[in-house]
PDB file of N, CA and C in Angstrom:
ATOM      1  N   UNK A   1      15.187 -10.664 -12.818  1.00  0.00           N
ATOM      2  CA  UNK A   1      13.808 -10.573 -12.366  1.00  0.00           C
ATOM      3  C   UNK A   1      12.954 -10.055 -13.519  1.00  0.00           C
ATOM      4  N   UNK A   2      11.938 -10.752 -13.793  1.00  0.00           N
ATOM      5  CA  UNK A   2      11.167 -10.230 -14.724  1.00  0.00           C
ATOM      6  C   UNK A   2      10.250  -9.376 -14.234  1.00  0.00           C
ATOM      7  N   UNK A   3       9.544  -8.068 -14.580  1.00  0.00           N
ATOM      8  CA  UNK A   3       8.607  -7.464 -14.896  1.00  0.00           C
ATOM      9  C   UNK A   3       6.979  -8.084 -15.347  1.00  0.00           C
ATOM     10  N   UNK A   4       6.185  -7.368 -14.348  1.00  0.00           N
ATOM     11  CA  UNK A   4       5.086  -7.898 -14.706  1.00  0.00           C
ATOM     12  C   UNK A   4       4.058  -6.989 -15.289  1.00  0.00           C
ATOM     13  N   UNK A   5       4.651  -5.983 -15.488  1.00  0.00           N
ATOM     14  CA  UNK A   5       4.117  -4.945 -15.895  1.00  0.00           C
ATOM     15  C   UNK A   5       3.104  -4.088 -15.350  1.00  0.00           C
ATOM     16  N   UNK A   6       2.221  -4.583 -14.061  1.00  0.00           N
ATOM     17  CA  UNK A   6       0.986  -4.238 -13.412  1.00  0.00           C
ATOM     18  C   UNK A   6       1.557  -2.810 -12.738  1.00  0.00           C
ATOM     19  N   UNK A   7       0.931  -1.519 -12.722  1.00  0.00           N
ATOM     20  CA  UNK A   7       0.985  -0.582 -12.283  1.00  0.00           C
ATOM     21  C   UNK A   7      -0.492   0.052 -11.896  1.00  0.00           C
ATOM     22  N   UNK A   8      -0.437   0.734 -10.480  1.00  0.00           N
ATOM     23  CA  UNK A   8      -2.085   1.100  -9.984  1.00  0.00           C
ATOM     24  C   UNK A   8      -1.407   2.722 -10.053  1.00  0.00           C
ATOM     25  N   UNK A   9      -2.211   3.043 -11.119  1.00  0.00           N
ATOM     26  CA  UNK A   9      -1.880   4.678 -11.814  1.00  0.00           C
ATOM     27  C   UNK A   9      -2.974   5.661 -10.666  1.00  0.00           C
ATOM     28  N   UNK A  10      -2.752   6.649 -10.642  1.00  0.00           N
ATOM     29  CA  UNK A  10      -4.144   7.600  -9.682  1.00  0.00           C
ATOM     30  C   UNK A  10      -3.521   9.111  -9.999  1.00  0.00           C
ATOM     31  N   UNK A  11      -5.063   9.164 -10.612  1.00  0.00           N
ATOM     32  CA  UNK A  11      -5.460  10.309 -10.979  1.00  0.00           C
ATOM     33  C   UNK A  11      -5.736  11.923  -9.934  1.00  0.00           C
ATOM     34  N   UNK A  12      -4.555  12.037  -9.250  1.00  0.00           N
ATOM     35  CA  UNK A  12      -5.047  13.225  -8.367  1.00  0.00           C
ATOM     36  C   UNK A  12      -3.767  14.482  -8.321  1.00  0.00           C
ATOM     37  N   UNK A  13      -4.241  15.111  -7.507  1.00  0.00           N
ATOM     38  CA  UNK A  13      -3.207  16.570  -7.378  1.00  0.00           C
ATOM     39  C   UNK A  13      -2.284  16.175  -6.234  1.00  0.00           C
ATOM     40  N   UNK A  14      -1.103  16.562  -6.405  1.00  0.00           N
ATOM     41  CA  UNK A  14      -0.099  16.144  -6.012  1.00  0.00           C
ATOM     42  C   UNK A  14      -0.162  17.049  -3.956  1.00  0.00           C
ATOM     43  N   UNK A  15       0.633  16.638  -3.195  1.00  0.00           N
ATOM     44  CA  UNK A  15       0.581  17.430  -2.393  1.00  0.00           C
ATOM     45  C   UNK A  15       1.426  18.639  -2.118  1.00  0.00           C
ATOM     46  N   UNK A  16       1.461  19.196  -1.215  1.00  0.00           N
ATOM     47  CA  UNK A  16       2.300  20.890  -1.605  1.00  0.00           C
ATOM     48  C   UNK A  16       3.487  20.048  -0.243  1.00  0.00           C
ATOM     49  N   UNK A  17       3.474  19.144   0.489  1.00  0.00           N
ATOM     50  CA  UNK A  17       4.580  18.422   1.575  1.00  0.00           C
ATOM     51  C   UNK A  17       4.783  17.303   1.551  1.00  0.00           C
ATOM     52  N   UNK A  18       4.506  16.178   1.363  1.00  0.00           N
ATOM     53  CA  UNK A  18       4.761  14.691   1.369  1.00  0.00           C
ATOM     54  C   UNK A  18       5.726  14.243   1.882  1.00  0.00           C
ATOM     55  N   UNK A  19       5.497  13.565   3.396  1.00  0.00           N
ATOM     56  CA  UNK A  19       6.814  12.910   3.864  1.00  0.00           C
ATOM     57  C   UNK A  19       6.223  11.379   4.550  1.00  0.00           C
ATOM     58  N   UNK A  20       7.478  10.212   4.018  1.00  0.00           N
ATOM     59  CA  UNK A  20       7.115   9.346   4.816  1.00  0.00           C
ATOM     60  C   UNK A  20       8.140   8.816   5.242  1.00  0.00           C
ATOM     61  N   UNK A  21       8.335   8.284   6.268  1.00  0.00           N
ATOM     62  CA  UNK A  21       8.695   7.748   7.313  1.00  0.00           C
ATOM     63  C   UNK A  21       8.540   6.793   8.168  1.00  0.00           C
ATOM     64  N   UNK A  22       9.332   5.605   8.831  1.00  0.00           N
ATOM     65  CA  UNK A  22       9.676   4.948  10.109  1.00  0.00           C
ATOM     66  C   UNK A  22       8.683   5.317  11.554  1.00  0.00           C
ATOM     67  N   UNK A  23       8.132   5.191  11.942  1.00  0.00           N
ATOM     68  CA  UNK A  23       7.680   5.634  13.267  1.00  0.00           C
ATOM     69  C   UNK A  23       7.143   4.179  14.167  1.00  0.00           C
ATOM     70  N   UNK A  24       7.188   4.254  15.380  1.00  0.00           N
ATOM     71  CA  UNK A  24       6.335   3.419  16.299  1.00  0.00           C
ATOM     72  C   UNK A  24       6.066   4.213  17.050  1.00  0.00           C
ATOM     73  N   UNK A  25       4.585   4.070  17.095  1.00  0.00           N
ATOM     74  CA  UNK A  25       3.187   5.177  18.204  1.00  0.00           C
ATOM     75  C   UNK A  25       3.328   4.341  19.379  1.00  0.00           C
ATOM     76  N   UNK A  26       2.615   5.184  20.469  1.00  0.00           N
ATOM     77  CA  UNK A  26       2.615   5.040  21.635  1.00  0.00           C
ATOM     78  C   UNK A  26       1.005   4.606  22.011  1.00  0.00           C
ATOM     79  N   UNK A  27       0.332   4.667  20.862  1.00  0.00           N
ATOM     80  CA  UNK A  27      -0.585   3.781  21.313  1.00  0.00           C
ATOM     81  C   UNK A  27      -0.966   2.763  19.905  1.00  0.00           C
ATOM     82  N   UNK A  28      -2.132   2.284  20.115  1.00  0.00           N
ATOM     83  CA  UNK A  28      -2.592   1.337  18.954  1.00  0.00           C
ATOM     84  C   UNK A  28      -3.338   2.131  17.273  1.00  0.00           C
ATOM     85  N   UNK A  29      -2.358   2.005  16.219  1.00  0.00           N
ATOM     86  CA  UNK A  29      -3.419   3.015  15.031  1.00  0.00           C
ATOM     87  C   UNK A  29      -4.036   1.971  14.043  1.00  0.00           C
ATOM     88  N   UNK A  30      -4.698   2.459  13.095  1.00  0.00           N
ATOM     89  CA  UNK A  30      -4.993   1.266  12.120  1.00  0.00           C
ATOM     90  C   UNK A  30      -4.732   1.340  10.496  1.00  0.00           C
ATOM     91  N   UNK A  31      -4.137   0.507  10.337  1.00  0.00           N
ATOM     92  CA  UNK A  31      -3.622   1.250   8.808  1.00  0.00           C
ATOM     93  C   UNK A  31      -4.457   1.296   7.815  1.00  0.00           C
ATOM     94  N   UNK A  32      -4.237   2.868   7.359  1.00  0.00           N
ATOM     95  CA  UNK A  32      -5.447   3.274   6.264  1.00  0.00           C
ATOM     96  C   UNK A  32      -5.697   2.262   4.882  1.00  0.00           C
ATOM     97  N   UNK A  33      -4.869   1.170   4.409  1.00  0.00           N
ATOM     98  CA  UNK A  33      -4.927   0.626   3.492  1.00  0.00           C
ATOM     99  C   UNK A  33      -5.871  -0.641   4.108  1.00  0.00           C
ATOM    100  N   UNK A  34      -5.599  -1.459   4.908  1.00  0.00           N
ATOM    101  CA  UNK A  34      -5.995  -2.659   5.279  1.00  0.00           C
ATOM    102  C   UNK A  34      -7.110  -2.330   6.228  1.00  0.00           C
ATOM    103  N   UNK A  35      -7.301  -1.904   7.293  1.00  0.00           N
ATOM    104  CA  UNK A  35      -7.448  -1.893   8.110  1.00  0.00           C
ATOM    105  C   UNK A  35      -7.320  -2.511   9.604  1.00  0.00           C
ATOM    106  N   UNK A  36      -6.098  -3.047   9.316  1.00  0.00           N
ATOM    107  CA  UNK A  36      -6.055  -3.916  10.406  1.00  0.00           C
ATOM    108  C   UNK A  36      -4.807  -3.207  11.855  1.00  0.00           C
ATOM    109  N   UNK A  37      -5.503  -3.408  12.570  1.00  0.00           N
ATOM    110  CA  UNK A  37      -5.043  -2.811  13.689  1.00  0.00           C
ATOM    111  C   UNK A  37      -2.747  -3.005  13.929  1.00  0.00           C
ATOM    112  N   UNK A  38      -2.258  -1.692  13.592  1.00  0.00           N
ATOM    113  CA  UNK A  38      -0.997  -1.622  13.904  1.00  0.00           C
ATOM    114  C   UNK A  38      -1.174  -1.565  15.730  1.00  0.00           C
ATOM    115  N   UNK A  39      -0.379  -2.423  16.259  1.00  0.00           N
ATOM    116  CA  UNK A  39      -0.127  -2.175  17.755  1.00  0.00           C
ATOM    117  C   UNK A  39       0.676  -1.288  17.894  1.00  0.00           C
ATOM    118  N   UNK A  40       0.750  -0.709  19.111  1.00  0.00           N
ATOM    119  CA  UNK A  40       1.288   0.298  19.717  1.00  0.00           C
ATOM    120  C   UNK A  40       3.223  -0.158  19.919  1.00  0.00           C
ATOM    121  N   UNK A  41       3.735   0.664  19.735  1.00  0.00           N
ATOM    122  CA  UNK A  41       5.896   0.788  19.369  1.00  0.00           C
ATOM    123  C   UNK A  41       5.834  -0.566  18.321  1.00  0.00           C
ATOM    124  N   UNK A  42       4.748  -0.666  17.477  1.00  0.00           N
ATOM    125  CA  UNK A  42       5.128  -1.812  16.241  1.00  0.00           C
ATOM    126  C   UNK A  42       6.040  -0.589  15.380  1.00  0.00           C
ATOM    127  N   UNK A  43       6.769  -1.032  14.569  1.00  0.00           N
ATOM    128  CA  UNK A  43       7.558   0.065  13.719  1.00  0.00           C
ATOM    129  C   UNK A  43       6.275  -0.046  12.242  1.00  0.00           C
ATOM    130  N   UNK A  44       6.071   1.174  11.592  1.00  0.00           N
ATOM    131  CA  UNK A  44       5.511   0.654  10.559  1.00  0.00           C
ATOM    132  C   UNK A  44       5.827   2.328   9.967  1.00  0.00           C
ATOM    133  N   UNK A  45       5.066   2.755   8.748  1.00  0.00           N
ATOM    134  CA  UNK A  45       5.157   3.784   8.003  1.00  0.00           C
ATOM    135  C   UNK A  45       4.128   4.613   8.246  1.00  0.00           C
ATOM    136  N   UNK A  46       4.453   5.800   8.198  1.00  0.00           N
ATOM    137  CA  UNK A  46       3.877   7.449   8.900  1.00  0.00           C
ATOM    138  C   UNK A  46       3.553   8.321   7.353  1.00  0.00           C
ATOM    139  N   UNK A  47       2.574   8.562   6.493  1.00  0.00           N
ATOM    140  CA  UNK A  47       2.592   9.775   5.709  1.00  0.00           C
ATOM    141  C   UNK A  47       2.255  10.916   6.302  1.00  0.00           C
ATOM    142  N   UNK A  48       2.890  11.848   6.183  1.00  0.00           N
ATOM    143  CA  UNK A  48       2.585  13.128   6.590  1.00  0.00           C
ATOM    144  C   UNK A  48       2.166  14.033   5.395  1.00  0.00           C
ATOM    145  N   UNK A  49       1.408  14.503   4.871  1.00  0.00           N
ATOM    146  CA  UNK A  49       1.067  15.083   3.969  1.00  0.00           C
ATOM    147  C   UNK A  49       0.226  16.802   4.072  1.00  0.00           C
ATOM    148  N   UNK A  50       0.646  18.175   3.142  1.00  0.00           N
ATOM    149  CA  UNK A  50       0.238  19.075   3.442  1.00  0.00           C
ATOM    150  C   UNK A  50      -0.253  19.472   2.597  1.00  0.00           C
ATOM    151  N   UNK A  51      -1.950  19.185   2.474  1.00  0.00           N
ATOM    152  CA  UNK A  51      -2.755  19.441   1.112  1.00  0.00           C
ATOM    153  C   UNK A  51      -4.018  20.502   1.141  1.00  0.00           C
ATOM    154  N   UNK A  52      -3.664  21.268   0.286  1.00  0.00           N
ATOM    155  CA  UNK A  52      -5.091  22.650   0.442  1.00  0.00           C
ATOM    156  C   UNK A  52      -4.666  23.001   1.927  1.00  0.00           C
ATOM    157  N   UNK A  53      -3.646  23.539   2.415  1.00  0.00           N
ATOM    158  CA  UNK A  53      -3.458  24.033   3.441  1.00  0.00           C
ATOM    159  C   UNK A  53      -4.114  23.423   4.809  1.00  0.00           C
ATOM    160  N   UNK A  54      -4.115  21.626   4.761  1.00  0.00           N
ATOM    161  CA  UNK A  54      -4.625  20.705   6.233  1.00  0.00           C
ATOM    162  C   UNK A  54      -3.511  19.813   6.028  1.00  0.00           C
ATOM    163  N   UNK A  55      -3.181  19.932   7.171  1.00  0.00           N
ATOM    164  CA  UNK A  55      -2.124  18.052   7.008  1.00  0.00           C
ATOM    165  C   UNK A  55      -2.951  17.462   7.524  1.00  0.00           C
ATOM    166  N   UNK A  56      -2.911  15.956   6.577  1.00  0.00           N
ATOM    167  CA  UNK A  56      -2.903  14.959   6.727  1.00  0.00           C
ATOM    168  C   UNK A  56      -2.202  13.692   7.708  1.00  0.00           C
ATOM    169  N   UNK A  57      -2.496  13.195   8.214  1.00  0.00           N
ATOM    170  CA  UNK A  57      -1.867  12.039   8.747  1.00  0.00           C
ATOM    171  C   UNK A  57      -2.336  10.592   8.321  1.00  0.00           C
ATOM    172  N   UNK A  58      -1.142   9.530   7.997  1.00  0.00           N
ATOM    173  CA  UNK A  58      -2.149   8.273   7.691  1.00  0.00           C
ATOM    174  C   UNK A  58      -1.128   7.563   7.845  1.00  0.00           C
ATOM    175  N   UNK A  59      -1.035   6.074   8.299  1.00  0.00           N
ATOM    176  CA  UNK A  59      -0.635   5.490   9.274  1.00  0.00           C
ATOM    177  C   UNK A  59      -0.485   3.745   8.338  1.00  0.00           C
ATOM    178  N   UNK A  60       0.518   3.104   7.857  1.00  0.00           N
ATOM    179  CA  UNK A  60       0.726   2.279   6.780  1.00  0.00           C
ATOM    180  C   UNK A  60       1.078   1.171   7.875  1.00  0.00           C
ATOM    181  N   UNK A  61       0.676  -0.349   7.923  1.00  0.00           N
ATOM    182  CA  UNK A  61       1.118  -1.291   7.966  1.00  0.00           C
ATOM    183  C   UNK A  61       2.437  -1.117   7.348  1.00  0.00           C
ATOM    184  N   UNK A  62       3.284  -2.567   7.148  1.00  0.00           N
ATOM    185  CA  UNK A  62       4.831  -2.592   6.690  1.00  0.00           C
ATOM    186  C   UNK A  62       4.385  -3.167   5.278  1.00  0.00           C
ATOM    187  N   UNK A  63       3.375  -4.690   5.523  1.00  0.00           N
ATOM    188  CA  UNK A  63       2.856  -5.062   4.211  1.00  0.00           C
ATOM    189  C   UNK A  63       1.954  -4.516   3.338  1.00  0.00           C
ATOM    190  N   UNK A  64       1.549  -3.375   3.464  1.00  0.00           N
ATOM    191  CA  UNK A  64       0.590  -2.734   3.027  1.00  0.00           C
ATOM    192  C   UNK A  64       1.585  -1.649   2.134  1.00  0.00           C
ATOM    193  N   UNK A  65       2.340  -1.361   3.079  1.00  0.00           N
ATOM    194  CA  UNK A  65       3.386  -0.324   2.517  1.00  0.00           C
ATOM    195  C   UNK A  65       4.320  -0.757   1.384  1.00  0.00           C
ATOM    196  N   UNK A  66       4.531  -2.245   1.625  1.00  0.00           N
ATOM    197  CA  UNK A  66       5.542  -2.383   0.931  1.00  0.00           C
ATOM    198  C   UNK A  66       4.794  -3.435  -0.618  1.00  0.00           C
ATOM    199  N   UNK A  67       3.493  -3.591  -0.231  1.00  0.00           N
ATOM    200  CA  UNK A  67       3.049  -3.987  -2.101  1.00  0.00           C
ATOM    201  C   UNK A  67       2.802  -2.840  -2.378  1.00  0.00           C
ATOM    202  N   UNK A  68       2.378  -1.329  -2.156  1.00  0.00           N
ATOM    203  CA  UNK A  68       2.178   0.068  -2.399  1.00  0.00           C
ATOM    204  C   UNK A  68       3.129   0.930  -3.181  1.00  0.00           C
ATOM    205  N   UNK A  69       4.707   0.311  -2.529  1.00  0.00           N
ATOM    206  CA  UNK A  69       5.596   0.719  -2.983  1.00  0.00           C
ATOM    207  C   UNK A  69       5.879  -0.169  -4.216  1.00  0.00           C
ATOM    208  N   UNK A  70       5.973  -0.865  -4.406  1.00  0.00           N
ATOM    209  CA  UNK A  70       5.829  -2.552  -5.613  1.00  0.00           C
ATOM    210  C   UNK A  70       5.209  -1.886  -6.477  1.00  0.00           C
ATOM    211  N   UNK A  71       3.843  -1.439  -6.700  1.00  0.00           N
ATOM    212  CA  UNK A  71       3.073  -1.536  -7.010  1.00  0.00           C
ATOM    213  C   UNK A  71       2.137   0.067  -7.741  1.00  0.00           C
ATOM    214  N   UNK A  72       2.374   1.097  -7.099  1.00  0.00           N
ATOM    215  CA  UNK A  72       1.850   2.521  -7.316  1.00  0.00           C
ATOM    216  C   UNK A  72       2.900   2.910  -7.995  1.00  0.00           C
ATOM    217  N   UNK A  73       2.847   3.183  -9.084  1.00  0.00           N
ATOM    218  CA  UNK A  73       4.032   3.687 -10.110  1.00  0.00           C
ATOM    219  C   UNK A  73       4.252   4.818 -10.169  1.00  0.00           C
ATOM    220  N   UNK A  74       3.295   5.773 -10.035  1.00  0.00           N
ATOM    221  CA  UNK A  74       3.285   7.291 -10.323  1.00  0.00           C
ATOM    222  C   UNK A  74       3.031   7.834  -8.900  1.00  0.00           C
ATOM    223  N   UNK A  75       3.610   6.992  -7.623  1.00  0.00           N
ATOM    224  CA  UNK A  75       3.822   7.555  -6.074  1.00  0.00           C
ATOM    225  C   UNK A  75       2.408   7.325  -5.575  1.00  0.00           C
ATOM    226  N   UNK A  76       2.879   7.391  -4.262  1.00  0.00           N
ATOM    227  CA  UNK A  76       1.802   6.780  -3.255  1.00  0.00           C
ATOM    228  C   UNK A  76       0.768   7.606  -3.306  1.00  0.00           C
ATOM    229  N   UNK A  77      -0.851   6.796  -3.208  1.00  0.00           N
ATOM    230  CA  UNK A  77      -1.686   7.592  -2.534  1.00  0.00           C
ATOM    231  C   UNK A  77      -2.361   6.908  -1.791  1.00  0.00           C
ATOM    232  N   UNK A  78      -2.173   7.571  -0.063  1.00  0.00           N
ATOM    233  CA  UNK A  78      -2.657   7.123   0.920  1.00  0.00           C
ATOM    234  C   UNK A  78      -4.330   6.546   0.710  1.00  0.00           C
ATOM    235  N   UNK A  79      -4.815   5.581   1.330  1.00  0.00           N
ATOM    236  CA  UNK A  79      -6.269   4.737   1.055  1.00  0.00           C
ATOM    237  C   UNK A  79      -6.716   4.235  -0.069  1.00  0.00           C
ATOM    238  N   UNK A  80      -5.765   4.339  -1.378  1.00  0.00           N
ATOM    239  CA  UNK A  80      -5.997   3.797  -2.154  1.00  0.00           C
ATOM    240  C   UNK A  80      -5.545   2.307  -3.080  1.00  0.00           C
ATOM    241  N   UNK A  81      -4.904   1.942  -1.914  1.00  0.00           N
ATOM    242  CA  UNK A  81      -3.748   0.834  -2.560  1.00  0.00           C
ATOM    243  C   UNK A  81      -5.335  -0.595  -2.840  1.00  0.00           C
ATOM    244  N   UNK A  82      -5.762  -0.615  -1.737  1.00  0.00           N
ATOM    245  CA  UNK A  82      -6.598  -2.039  -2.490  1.00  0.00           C
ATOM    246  C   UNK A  82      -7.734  -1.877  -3.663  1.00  0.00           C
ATOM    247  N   UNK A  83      -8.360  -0.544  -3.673  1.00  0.00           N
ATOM    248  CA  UNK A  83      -9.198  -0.458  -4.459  1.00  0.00           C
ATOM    249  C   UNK A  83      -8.322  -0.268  -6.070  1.00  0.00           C
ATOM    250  N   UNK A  84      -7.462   0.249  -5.934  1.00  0.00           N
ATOM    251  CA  UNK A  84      -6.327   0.412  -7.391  1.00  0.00           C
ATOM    252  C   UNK A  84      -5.850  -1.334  -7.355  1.00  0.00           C
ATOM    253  N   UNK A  85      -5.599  -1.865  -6.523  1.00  0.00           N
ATOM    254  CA  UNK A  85      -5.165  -3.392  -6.722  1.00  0.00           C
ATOM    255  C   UNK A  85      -6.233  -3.929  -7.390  1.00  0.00           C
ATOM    256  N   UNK A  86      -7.310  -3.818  -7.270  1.00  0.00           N
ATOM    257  CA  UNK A  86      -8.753  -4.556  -7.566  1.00  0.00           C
ATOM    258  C   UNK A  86      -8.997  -3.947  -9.170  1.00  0.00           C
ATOM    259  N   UNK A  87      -8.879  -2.957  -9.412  1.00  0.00           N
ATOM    260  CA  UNK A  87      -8.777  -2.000 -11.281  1.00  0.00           C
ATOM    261  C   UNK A  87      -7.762  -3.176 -11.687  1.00  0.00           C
ATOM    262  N   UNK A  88      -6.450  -3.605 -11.633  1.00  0.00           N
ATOM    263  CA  UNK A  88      -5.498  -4.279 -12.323  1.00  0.00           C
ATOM    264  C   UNK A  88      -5.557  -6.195 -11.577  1.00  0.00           C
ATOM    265  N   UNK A  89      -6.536  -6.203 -11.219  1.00  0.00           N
ATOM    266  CA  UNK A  89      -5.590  -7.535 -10.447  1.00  0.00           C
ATOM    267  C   UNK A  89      -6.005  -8.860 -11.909  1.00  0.00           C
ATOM    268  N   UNK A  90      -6.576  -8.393 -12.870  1.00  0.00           N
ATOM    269  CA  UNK A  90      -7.041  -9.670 -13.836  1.00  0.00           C
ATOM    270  C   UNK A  90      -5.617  -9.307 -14.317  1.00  0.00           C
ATOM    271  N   UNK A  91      -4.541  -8.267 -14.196  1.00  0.00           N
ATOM    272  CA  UNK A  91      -3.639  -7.952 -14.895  1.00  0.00           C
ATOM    273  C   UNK A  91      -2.229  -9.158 -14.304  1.00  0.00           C
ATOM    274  N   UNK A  92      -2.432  -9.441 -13.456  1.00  0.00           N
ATOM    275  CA  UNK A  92      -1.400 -10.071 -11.850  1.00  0.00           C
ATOM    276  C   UNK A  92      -1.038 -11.466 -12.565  1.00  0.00           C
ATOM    277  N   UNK A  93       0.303 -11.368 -12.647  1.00  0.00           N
ATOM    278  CA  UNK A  93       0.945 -12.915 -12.860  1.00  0.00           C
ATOM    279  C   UNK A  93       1.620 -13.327 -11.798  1.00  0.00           C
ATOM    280  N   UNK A  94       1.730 -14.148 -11.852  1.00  0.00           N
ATOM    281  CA  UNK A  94       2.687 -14.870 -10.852  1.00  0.00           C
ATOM    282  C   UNK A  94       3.972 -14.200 -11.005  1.00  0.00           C
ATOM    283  N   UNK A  95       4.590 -13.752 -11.790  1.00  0.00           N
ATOM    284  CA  UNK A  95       5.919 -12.983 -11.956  1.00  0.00           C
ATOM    285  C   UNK A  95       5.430 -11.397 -11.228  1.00  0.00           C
ATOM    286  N   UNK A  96       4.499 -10.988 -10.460  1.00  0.00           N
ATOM    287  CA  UNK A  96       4.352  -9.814  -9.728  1.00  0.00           C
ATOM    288  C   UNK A  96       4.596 -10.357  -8.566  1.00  0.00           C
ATOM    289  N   UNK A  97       4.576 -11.063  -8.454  1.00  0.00           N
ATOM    290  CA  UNK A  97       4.971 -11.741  -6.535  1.00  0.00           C
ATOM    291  C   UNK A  97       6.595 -11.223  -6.372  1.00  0.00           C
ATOM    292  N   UNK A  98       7.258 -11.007  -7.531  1.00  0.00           N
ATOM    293  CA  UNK A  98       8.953 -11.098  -7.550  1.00  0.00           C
ATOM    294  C   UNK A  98       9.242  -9.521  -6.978  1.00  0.00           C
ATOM    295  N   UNK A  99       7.798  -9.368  -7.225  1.00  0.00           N
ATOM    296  CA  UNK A  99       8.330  -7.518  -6.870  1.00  0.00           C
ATOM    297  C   UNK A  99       8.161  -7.363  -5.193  1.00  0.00           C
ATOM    298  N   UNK A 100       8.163  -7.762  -4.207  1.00  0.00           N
ATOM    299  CA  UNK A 100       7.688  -8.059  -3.416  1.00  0.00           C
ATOM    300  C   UNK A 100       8.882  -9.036  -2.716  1.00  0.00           C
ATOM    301  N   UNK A 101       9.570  -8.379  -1.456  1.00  0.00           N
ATOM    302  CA  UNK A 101      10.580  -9.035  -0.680  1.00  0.00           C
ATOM    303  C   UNK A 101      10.005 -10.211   0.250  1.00  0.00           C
ATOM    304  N   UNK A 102       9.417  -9.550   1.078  1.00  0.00           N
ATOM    305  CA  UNK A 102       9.156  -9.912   1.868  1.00  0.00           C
ATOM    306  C   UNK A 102       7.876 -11.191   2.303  1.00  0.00           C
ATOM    307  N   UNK A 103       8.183 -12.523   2.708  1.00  0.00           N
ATOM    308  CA  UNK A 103       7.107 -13.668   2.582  1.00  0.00           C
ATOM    309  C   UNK A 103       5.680 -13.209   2.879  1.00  0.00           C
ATOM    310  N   UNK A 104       5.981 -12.255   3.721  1.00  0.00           N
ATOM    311  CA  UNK A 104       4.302 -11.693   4.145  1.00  0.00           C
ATOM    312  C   UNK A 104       3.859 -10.954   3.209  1.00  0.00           C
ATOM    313  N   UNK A 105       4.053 -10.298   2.985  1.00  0.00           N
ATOM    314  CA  UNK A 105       3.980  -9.198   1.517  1.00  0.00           C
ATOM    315  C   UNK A 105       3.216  -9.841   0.631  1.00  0.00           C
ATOM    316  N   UNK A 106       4.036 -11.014   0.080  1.00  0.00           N
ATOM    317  CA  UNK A 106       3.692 -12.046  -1.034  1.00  0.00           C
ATOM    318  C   UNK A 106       2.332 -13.088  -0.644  1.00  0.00           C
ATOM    319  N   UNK A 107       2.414 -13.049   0.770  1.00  0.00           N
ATOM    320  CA  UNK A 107       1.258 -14.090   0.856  1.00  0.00           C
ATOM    321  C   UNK A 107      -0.110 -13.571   1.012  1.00  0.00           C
ATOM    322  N   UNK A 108       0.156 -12.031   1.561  1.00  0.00           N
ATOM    323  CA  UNK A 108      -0.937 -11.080   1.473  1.00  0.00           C
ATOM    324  C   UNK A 108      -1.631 -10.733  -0.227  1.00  0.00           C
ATOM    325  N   UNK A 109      -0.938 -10.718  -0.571  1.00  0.00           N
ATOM    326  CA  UNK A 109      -0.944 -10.615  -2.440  1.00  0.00           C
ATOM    327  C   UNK A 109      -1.291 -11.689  -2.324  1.00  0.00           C
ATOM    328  N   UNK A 110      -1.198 -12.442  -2.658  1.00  0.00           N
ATOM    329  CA  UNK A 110      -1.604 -14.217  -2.925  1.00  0.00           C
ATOM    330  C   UNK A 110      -3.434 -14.511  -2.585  1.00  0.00           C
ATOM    331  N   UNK A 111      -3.211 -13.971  -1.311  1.00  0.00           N
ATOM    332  CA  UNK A 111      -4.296 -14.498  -0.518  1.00  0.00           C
ATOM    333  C   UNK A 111      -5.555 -13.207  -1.368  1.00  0.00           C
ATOM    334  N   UNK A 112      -5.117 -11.963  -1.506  1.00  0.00           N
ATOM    335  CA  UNK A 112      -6.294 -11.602  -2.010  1.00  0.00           C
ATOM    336  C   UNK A 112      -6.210 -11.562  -3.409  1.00  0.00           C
ATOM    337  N   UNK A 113      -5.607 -11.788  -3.937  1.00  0.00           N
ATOM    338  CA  UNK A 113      -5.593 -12.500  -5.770  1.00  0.00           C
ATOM    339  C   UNK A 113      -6.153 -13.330  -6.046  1.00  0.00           C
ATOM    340  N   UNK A 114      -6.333 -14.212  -4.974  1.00  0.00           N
ATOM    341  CA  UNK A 114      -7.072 -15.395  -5.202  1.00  0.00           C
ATOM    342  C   UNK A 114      -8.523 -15.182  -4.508  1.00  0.00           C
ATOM    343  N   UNK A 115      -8.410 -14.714  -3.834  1.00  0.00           N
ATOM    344  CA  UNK A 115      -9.580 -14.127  -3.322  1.00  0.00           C
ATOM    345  C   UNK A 115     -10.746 -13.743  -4.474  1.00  0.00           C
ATOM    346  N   UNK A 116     -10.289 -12.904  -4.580  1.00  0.00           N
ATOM    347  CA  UNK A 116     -10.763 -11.942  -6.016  1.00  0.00           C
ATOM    348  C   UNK A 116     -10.708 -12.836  -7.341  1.00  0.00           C
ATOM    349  N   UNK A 117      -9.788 -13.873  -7.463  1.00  0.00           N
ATOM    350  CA  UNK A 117     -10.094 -13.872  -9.097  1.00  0.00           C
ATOM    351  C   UNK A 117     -11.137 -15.446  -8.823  1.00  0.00           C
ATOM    352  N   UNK A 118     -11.332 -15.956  -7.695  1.00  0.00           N
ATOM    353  CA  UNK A 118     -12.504 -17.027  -7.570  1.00  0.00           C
ATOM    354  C   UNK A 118     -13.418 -16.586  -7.297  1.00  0.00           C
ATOM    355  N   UNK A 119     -14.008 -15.130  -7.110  1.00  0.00           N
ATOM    356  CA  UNK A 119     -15.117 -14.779  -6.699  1.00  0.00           C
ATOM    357  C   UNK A 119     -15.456 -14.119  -7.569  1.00  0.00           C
ATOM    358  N   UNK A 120     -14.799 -14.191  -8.640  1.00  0.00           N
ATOM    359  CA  UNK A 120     -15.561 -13.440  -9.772  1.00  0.00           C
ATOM    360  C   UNK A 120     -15.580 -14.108 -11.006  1.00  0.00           C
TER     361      UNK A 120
END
């Protein structure tokens, strides 16, 4: 597998707890990256985070989670995955799709790569 080299770097203070996790809610949440509505016992990813003495909660789609993980080199930061995609995406080859398992994953990438590099 080749390397595409694209990494979305972020500049912040680390947290004093960071946990993520598996969960399905009991009702409907919306994931902080996309915004698109997770349904209620969908399985998707949970950050729990304990920063300046408030936890955090924030609530990941699976595809959201998993170009985040692809993709954030220096560890996750919750709400920032598309606006850091948008800093590197003139960077995006077709050999970054490889990082990326899953068909949805890849077509979500696809769809806003192209998005973005015809509208500008």
């Amino acid at each position: 597998m080749s390397d595409c080299g694209v990494c979305i770097h972020a500049d912040y203070e680390r947290a004093d707890i960071f946990e993520v996790k598996e969960v399905k809610c009991r009702k409907d949440r919306h994931c902080c990256e996309c915004g698109k509505v997770i349904p209620a016992k969908t399985p998707h990813e949970q950050i729990d985070m304990l920063f300046d003495g408030k936890w955090w909660h924030y609530h990941t789609c699976d595809i959201c989670a998993e170009i985040a993980g692809a993709f954030m080199c220096d560890g996750r930061v919750p709400k920032s995955l598309w606006e850091g995609m948008h800093d590197v995406i003139n960077a995006l080859t077709t050999s970054c799709f490889d990082r990326l398992k899953t068909p949805q994953a890849k077509a979500e990438l696809q769809r806003r790569w192209q998005e973005w590099k015809f509208d500008n």
